[in-house]
Protein backbone atom coordinates (compact mmCIF):
# COMPACT_ATOMS: atom_id res chain seq x y z
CA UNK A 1 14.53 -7.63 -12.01
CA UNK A 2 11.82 -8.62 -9.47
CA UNK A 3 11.88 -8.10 -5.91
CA UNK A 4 9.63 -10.37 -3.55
CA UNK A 5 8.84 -9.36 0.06
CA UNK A 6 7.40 -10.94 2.53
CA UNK A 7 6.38 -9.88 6.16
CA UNK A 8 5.12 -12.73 8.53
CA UNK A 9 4.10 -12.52 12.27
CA UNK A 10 5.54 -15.00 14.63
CA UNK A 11 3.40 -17.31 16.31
CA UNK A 12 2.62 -16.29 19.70
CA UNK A 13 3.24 -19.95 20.79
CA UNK A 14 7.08 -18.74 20.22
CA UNK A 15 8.90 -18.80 23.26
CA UNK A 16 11.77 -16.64 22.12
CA UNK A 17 10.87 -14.62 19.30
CA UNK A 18 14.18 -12.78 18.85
CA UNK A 19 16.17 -16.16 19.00
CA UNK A 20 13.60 -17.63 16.34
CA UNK A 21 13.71 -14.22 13.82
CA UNK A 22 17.55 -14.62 14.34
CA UNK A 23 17.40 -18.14 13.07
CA UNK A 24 15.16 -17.25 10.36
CA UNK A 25 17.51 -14.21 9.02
CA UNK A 26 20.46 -16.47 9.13
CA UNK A 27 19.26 -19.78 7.40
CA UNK A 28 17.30 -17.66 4.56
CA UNK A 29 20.25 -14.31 4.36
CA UNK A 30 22.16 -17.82 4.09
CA UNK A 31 20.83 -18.90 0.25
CA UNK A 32 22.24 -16.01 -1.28
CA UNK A 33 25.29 -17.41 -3.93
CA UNK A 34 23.79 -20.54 -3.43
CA UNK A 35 20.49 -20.36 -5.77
CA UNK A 36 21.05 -19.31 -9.38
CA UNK A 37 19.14 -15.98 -9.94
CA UNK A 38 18.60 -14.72 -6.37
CA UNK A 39 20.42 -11.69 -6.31
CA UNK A 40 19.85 -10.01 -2.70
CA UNK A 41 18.54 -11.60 0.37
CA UNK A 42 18.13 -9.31 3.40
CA UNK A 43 15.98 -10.13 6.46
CA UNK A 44 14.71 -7.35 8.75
CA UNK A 45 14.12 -8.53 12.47
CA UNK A 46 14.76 -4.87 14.26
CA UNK A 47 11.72 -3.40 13.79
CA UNK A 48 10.37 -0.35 15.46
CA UNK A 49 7.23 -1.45 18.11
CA UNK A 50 4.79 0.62 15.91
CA UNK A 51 5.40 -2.45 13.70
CA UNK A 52 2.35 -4.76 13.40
CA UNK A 53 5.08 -7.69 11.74
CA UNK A 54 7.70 -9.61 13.22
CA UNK A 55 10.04 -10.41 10.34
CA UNK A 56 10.40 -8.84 6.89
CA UNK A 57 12.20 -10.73 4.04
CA UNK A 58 13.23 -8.24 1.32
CA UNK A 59 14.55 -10.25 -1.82
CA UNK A 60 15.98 -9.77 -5.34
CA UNK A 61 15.43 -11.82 -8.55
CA UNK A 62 17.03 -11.87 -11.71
CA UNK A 63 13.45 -12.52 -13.05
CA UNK A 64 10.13 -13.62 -12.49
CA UNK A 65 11.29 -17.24 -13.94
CA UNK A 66 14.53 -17.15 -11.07
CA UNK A 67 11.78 -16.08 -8.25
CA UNK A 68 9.64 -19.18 -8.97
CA UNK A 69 12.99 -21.45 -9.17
CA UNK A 70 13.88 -20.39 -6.34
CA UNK A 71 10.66 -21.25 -4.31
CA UNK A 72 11.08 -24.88 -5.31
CA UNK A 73 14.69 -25.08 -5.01
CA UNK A 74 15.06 -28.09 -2.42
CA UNK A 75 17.33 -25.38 -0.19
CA UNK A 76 14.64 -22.80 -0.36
CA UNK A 77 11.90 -25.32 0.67
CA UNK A 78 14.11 -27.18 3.54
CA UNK A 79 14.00 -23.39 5.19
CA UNK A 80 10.67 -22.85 4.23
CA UNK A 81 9.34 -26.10 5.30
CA UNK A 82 11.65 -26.93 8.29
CA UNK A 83 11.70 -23.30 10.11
CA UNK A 84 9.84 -20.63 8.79
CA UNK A 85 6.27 -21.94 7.93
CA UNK A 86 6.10 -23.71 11.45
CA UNK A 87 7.13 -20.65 13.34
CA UNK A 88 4.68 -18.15 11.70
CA UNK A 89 1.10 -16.99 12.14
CA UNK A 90 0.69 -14.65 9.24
CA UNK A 91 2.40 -14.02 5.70
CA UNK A 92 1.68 -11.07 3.23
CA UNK A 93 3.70 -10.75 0.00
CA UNK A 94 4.43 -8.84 -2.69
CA UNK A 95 6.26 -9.29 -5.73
CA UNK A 96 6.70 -6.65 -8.35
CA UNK A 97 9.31 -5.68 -11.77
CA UNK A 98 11.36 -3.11 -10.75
């Protein structure tokens, strides 16, 4: 199994970050059953203030081969494309075998 994680920082040109971290969380919690190999998909938007990101995506693969499906699976990369990557300033990830 792999898990990927991901925490961005909204872009401060956001007008309502809350509204936009809720979209995020619902279009990406949104893929799981629908990608072959993605096993868990939660998004964390209530974070504490000591926090320094906005949004953290914490994500389960069946492998390392299903993780890199999945980022060029047309659904992944309408999200990605369409919502996420214009709304953020910053990304850090982290994929590891668990």
């Amino acid at each position: 199994m792999v898990k990927h994680m991901i925490v961005w920082k909204l872009d401060d040109r956001i007008e309502n970050k809350n509204e936009k971290a809720l979209e995020i969380k619902t279009a990406l919690e949104g893929l799981t059953g629908k990608i072959d190999g993605l096993l868990k998909m939660e998004i964390i938007i209530d974070k504490l203030p000591s926090s320094s990101g906005d949004i953290m995506m914490d994500s389960e693969f069946e492998s390392n081969e299903a993780l890199m499906a999945y980022q060029k699976h047309p659904l992944h990369v309408e999200i990605a494309n369409g919502i996420v990557r214009p709304s953020v300033s910053q990304r850090l990830s982290l994929d590891y075998e668990v």
